[in-house]
PDB file of N, CA and C in Angstrom:
ATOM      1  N   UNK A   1     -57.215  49.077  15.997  1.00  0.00           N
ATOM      2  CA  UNK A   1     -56.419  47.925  15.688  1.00  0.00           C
ATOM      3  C   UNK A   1     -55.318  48.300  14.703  1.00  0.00           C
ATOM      4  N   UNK A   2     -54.108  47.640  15.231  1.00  0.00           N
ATOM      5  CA  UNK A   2     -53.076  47.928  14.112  1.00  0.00           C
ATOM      6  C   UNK A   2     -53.660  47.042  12.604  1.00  0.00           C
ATOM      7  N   UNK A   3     -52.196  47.464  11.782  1.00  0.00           N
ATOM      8  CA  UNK A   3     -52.274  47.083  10.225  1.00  0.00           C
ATOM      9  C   UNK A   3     -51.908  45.300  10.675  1.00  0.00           C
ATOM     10  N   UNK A   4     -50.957  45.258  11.749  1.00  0.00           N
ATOM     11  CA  UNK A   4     -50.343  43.927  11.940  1.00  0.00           C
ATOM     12  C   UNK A   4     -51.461  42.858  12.677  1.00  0.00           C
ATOM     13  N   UNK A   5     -51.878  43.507  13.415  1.00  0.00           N
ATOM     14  CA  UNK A   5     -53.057  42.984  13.813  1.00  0.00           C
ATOM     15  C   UNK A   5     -54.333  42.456  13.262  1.00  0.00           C
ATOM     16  N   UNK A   6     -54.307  42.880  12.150  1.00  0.00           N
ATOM     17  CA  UNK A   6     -55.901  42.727  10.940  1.00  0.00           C
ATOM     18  C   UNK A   6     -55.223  41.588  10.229  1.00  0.00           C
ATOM     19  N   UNK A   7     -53.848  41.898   9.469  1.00  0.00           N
ATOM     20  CA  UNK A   7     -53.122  40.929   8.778  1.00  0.00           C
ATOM     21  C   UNK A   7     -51.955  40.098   9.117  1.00  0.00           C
ATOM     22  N   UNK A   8     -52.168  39.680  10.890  1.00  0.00           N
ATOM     23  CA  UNK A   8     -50.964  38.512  11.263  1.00  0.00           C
ATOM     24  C   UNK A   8     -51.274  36.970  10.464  1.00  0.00           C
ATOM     25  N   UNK A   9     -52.455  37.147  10.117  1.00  0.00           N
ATOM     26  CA  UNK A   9     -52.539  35.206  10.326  1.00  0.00           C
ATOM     27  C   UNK A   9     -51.874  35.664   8.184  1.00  0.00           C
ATOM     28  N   UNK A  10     -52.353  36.630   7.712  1.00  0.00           N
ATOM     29  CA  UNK A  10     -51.842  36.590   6.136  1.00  0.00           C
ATOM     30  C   UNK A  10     -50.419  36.801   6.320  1.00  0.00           C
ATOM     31  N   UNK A  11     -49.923  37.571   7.054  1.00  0.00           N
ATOM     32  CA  UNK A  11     -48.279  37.792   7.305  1.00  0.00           C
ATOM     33  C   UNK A  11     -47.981  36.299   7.756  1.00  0.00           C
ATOM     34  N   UNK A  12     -48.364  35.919   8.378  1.00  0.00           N
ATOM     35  CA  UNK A  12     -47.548  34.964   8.523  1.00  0.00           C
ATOM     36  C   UNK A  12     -47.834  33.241   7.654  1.00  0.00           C
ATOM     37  N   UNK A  13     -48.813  33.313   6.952  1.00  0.00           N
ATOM     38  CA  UNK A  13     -48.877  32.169   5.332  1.00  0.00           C
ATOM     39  C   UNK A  13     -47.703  33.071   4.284  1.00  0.00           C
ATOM     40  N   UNK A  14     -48.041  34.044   4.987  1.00  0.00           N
ATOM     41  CA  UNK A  14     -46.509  34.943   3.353  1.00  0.00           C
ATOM     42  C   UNK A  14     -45.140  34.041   3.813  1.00  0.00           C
ATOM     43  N   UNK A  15     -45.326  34.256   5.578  1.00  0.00           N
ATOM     44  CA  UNK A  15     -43.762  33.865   5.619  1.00  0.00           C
ATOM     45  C   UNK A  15     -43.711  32.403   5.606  1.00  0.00           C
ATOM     46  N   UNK A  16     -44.635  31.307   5.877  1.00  0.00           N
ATOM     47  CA  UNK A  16     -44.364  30.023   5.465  1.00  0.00           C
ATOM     48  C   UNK A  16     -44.422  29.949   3.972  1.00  0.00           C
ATOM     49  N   UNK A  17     -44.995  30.205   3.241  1.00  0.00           N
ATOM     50  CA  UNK A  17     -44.741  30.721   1.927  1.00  0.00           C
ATOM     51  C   UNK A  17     -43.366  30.417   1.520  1.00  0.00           C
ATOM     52  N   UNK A  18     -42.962  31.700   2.009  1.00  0.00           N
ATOM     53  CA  UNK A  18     -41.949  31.997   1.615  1.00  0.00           C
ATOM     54  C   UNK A  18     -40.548  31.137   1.650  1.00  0.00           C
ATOM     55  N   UNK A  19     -40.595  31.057   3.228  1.00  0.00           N
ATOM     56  CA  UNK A  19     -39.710  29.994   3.749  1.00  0.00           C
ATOM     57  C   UNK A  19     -39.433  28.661   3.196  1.00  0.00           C
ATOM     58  N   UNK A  20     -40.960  28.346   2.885  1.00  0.00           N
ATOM     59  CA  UNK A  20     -40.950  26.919   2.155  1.00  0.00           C
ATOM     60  C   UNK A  20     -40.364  26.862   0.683  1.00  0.00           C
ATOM     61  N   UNK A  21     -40.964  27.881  -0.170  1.00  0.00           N
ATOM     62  CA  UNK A  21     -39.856  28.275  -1.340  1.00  0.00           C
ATOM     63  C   UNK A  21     -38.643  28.159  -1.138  1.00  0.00           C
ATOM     64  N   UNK A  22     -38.045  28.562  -0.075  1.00  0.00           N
ATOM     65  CA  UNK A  22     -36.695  29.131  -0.086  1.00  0.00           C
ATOM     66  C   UNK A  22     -35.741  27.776   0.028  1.00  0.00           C
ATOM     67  N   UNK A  23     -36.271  27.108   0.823  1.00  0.00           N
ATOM     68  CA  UNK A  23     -36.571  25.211   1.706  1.00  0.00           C
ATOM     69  C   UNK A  23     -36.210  24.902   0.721  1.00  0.00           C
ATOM     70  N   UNK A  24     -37.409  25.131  -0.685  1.00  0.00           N
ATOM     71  CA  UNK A  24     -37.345  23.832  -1.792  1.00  0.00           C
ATOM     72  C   UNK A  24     -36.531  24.074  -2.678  1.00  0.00           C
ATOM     73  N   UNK A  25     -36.051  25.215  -2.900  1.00  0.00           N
ATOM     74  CA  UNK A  25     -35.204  25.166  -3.890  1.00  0.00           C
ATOM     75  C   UNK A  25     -33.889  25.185  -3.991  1.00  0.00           C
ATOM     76  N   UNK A  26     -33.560  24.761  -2.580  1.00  0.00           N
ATOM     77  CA  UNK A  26     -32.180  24.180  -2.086  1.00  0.00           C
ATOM     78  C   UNK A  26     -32.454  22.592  -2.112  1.00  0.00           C
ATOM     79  N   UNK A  27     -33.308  21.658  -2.182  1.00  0.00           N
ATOM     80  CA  UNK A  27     -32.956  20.379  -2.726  1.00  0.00           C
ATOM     81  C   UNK A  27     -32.596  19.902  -3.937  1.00  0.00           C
ATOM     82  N   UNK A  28     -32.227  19.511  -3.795  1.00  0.00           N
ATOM     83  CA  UNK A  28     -31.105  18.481  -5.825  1.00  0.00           C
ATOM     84  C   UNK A  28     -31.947  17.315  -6.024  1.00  0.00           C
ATOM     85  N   UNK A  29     -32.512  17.562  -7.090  1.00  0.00           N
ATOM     86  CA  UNK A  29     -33.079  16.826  -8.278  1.00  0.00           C
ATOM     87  C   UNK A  29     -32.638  15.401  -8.272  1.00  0.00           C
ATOM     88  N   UNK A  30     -32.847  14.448  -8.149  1.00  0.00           N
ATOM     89  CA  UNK A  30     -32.588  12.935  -8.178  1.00  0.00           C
ATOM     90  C   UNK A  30     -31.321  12.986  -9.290  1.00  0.00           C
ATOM     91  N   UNK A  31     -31.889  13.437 -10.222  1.00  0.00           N
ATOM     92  CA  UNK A  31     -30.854  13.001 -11.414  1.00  0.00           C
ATOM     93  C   UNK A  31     -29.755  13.957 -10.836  1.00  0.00           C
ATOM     94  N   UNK A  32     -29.472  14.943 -10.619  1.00  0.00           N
ATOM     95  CA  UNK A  32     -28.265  15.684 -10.048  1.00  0.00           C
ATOM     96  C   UNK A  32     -27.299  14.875  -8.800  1.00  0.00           C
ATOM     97  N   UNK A  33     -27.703  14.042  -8.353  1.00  0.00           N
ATOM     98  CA  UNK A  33     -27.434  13.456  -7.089  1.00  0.00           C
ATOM     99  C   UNK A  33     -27.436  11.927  -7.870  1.00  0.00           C
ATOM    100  N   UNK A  34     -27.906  12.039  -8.875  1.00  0.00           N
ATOM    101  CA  UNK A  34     -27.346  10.603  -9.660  1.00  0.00           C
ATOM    102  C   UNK A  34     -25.767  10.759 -10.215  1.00  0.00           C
ATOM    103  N   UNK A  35     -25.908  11.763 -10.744  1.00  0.00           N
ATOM    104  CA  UNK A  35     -24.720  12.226 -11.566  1.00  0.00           C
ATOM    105  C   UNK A  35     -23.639  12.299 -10.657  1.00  0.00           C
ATOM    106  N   UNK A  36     -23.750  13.159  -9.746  1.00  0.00           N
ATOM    107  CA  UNK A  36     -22.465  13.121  -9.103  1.00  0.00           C
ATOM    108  C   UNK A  36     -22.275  11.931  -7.888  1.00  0.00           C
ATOM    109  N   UNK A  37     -23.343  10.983  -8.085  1.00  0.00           N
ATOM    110  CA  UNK A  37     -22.950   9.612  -7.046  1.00  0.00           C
ATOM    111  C   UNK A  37     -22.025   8.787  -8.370  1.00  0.00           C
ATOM    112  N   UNK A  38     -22.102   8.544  -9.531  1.00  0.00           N
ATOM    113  CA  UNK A  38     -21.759   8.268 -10.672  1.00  0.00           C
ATOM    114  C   UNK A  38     -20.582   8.694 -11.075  1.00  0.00           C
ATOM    115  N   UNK A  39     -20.214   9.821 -10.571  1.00  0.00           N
ATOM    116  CA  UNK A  39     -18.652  10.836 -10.859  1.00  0.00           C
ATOM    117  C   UNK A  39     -18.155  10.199  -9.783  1.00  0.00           C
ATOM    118  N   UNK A  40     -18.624   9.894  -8.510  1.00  0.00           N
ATOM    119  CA  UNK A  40     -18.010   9.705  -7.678  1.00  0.00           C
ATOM    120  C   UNK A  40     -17.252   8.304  -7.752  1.00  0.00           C
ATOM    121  N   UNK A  41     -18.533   7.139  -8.032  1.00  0.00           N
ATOM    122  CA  UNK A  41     -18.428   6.026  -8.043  1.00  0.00           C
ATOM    123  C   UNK A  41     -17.195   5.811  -9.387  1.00  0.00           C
ATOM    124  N   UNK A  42     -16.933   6.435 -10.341  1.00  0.00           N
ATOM    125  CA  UNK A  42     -16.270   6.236 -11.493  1.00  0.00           C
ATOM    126  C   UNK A  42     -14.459   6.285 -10.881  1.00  0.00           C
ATOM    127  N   UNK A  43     -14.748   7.575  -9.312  1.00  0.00           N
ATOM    128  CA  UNK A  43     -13.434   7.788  -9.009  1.00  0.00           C
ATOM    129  C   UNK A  43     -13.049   6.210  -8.363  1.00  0.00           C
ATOM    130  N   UNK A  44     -13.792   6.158  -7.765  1.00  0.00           N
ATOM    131  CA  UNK A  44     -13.622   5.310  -6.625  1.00  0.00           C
ATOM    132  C   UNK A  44     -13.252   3.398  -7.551  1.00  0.00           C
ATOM    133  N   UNK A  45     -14.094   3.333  -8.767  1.00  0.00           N
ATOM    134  CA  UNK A  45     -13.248   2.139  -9.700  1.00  0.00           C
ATOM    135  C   UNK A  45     -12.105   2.124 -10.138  1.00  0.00           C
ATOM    136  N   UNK A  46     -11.789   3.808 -10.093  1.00  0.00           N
ATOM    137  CA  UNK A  46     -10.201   4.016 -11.032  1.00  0.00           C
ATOM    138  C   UNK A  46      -9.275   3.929  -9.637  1.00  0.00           C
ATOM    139  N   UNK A  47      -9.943   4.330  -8.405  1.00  0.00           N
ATOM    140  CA  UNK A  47      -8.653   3.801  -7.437  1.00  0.00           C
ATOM    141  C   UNK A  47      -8.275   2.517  -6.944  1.00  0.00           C
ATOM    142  N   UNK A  48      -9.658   1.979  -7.080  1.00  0.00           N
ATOM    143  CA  UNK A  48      -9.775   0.688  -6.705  1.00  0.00           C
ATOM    144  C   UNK A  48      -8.942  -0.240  -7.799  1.00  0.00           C
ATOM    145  N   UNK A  49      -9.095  -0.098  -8.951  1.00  0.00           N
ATOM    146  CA  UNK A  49      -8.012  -0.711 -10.381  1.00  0.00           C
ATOM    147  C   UNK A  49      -6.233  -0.189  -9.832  1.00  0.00           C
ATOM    148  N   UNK A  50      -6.018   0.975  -9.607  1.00  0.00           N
ATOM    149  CA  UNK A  50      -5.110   1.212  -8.573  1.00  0.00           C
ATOM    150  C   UNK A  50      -4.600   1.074  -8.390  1.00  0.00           C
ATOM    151  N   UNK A  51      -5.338   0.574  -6.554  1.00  0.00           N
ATOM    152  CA  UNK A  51      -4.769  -0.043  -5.488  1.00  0.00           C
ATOM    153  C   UNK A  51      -4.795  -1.384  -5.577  1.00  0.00           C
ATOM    154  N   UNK A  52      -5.452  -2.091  -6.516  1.00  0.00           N
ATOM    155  CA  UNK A  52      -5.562  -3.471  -7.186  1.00  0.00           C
ATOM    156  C   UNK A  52      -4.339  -3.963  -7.427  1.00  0.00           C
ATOM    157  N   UNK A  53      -3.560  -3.231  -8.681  1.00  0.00           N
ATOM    158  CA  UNK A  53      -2.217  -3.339  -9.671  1.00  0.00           C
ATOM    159  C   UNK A  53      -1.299  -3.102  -8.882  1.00  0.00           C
ATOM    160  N   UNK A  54      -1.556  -2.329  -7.407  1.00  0.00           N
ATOM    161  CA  UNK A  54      -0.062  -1.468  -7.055  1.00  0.00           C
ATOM    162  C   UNK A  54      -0.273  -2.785  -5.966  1.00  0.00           C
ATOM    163  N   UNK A  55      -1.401  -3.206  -5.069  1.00  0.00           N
ATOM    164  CA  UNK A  55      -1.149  -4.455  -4.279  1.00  0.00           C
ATOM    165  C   UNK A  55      -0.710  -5.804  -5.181  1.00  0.00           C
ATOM    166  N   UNK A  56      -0.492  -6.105  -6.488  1.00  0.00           N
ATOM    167  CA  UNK A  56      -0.237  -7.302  -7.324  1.00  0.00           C
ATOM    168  C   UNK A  56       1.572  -6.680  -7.570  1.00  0.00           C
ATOM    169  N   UNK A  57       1.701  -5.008  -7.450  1.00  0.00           N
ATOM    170  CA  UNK A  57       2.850  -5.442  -8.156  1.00  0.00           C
ATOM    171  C   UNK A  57       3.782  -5.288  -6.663  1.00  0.00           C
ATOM    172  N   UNK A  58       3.350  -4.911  -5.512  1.00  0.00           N
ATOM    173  CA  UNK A  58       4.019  -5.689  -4.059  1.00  0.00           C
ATOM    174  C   UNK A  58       4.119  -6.756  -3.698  1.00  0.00           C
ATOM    175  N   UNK A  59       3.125  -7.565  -3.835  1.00  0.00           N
ATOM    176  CA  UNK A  59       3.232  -9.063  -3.641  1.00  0.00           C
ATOM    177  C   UNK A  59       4.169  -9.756  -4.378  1.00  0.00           C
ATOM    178  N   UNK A  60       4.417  -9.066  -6.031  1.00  0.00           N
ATOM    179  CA  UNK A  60       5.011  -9.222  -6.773  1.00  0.00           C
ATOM    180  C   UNK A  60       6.987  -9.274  -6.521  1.00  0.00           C
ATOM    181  N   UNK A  61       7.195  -8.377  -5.780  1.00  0.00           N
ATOM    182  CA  UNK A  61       8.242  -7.628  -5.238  1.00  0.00           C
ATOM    183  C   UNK A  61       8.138  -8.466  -4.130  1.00  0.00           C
ATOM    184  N   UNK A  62       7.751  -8.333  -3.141  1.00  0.00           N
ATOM    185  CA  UNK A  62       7.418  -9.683  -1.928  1.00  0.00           C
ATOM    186  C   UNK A  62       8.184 -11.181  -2.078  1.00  0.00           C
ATOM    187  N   UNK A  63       7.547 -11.535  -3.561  1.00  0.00           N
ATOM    188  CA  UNK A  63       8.428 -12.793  -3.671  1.00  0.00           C
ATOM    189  C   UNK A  63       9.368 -12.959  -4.427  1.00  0.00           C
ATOM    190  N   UNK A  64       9.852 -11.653  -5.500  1.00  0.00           N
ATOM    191  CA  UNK A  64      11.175 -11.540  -5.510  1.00  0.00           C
ATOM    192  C   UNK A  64      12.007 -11.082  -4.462  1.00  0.00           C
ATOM    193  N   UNK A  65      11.986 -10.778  -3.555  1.00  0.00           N
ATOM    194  CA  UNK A  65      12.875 -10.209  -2.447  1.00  0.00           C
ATOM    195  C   UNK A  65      12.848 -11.598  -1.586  1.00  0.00           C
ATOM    196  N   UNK A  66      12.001 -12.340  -1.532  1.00  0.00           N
ATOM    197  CA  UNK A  66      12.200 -13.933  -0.459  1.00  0.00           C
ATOM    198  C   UNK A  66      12.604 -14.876  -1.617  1.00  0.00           C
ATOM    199  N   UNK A  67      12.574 -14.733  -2.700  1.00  0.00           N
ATOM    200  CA  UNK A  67      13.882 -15.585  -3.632  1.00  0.00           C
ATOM    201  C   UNK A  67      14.928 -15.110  -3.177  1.00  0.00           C
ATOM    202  N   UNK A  68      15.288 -13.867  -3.846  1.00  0.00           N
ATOM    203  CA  UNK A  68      16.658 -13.225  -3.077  1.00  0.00           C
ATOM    204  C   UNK A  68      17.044 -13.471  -1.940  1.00  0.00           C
ATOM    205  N   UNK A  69      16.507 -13.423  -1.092  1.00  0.00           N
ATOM    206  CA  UNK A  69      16.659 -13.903   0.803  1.00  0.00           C
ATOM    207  C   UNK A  69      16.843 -15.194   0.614  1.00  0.00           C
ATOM    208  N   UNK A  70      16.154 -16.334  -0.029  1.00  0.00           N
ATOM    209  CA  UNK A  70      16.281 -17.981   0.150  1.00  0.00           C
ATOM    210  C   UNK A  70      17.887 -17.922  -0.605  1.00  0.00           C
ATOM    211  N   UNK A  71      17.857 -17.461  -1.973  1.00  0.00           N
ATOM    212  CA  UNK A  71      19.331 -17.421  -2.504  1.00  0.00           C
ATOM    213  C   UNK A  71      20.504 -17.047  -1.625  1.00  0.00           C
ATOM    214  N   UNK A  72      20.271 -16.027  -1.239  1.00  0.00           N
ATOM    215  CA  UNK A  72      21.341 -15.375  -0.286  1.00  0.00           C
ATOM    216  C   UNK A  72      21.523 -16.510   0.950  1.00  0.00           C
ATOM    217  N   UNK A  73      20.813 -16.867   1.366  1.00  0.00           N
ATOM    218  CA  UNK A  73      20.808 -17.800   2.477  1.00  0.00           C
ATOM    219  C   UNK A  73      21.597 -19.000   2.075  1.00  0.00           C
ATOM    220  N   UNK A  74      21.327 -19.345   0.936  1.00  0.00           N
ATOM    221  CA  UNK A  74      22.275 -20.476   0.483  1.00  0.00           C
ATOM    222  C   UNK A  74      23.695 -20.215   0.076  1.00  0.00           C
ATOM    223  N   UNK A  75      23.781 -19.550  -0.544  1.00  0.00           N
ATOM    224  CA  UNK A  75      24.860 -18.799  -0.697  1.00  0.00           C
ATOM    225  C   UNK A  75      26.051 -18.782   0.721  1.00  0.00           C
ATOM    226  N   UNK A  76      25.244 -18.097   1.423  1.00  0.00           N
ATOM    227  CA  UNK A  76      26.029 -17.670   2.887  1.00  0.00           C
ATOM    228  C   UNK A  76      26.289 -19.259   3.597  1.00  0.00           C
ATOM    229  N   UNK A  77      25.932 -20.342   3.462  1.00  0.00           N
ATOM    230  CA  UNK A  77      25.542 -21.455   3.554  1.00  0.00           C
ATOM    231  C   UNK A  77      27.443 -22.008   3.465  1.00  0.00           C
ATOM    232  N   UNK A  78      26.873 -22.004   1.827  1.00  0.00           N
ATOM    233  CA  UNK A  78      27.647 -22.311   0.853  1.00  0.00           C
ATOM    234  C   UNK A  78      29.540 -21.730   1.201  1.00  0.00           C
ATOM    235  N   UNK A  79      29.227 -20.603   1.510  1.00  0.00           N
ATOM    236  CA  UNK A  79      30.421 -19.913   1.724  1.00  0.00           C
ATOM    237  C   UNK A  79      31.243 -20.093   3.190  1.00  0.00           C
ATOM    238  N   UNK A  80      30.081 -20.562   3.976  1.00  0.00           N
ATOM    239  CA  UNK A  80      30.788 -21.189   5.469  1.00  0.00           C
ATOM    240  C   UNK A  80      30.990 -22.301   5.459  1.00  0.00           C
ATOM    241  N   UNK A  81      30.783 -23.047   4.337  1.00  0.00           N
ATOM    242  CA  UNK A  81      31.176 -24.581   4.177  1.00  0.00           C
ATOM    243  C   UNK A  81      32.753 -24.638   3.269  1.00  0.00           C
ATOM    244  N   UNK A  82      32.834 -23.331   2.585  1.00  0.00           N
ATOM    245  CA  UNK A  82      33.871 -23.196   1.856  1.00  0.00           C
ATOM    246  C   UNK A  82      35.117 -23.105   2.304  1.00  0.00           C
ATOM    247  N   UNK A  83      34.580 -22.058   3.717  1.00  0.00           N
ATOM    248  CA  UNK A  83      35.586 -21.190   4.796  1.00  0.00           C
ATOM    249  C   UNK A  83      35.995 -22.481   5.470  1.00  0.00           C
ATOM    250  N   UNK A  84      35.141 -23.607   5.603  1.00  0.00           N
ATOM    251  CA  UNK A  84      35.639 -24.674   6.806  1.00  0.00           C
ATOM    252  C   UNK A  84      35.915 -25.288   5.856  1.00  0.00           C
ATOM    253  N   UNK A  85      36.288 -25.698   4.598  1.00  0.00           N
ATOM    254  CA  UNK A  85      37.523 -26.053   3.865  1.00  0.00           C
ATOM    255  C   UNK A  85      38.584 -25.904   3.938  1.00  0.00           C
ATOM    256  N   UNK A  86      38.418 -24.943   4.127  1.00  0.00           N
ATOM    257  CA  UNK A  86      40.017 -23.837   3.418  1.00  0.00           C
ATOM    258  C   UNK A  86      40.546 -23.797   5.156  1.00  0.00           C
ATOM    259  N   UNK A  87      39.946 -23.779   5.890  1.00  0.00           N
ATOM    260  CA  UNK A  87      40.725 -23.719   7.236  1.00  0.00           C
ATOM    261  C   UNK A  87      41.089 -25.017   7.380  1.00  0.00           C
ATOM    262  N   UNK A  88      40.666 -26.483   7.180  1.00  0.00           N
ATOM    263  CA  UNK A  88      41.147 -27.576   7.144  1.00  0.00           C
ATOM    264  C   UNK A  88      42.276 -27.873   6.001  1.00  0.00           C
ATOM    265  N   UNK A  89      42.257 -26.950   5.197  1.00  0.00           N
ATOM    266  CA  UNK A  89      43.543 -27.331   4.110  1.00  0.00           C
ATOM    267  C   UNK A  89      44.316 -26.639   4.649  1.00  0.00           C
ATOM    268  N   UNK A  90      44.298 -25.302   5.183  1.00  0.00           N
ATOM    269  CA  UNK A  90      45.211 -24.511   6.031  1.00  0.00           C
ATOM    270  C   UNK A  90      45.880 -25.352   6.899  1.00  0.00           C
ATOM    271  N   UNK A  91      45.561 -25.917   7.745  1.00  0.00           N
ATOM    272  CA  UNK A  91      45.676 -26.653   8.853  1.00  0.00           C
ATOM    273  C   UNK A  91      46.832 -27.662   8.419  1.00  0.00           C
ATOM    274  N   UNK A  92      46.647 -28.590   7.306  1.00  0.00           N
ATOM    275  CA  UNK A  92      47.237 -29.475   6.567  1.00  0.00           C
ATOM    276  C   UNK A  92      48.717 -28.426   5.769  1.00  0.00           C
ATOM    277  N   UNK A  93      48.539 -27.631   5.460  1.00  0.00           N
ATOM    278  CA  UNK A  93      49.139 -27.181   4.723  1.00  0.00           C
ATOM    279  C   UNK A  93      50.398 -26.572   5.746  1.00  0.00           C
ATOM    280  N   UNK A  94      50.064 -25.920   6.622  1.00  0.00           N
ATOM    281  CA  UNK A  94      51.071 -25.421   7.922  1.00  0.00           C
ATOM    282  C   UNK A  94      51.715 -26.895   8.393  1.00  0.00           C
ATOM    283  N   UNK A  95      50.985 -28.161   8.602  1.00  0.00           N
ATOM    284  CA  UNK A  95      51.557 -29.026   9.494  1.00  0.00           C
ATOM    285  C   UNK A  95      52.493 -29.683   8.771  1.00  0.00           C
ATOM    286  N   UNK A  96      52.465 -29.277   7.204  1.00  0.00           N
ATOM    287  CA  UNK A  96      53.795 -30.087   5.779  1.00  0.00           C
ATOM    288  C   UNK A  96      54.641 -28.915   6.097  1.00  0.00           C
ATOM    289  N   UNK A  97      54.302 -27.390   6.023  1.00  0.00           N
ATOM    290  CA  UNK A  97      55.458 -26.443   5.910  1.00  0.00           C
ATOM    291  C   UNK A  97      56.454 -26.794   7.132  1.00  0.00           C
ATOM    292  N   UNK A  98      55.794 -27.416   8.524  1.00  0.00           N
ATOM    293  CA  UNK A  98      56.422 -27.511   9.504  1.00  0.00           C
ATOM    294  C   UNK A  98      57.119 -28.544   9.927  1.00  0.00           C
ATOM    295  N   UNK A  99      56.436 -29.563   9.360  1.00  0.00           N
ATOM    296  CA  UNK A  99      57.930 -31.164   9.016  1.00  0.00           C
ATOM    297  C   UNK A  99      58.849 -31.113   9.183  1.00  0.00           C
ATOM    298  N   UNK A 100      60.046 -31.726   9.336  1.00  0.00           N
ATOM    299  CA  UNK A 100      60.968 -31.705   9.146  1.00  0.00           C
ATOM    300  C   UNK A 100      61.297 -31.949   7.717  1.00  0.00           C
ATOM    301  N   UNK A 101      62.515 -31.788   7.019  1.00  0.00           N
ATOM    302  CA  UNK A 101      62.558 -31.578   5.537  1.00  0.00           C
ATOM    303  C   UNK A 101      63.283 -33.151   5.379  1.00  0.00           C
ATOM    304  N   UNK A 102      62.734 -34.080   4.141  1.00  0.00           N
ATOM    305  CA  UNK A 102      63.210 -35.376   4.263  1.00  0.00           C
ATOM    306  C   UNK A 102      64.580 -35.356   2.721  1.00  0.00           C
ATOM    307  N   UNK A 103      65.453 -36.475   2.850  1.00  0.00           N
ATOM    308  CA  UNK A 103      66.440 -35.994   2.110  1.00  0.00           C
ATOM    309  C   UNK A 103      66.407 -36.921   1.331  1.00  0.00           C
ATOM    310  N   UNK A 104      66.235 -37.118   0.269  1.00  0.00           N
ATOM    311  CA  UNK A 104      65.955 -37.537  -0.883  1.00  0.00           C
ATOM    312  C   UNK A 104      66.750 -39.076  -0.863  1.00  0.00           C
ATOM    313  N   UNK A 105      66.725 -40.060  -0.988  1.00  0.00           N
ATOM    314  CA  UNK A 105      67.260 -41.448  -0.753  1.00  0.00           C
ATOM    315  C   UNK A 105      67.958 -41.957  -2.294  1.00  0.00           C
ATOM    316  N   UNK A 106      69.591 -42.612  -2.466  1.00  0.00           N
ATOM    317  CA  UNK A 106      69.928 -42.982  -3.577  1.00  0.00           C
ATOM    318  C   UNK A 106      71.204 -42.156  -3.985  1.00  0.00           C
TER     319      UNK A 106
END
């Protein structure tokens, strides 16, 4: 009989043994896996504060830019009501230049 033969069933508790050592001391400790869920979670409040401030100061911008747009709108409003003035005084103003000229009486 071989050497392997007398000692397979001990060769092979060495290698679950072993294996299983090798297994366990690649798992992380609760508290290690606390810590860095905790590092993580700390990132994830500071982006969230953020994306919080940076969505308040768009909305922010949002309704200054639709003031600006409602203003402007009036404005432009304002200025085509001005234009159809001024083309009705035009109008008036060409139809006196074009009179005939009257001669003063006395």
């Amino acid at each position: 009989m071989t050497w392997l033969k007398k000692h397979a069933a001990s060769a092979r508790i060495a290698a679950v043994i072993a294996i299983g050592g090798l297994g366990l001391s690649a798992c992380a400790t609760t508290d290690y896996v606390d810590q860095q869920i905790a590092a993580v979670n700390g990132r994830i409040d500071q982006l969230d504060g953020r994306v919080t401030s940076a969505a308040q100061r768009a909305d922010a911008a949002a309704q200054a830019a639709q003031a600006a747009n409602t203003a402007a709108q009036g404005a432009a409003t304002e200025a085509r009501s001005a234009n159809q003035r001024i083309d009705q005084i035009n109008g008036r103003v060409n139809a006196l230049e074009q009179a005939p000229a009257r001669t003063p009486r006395g």
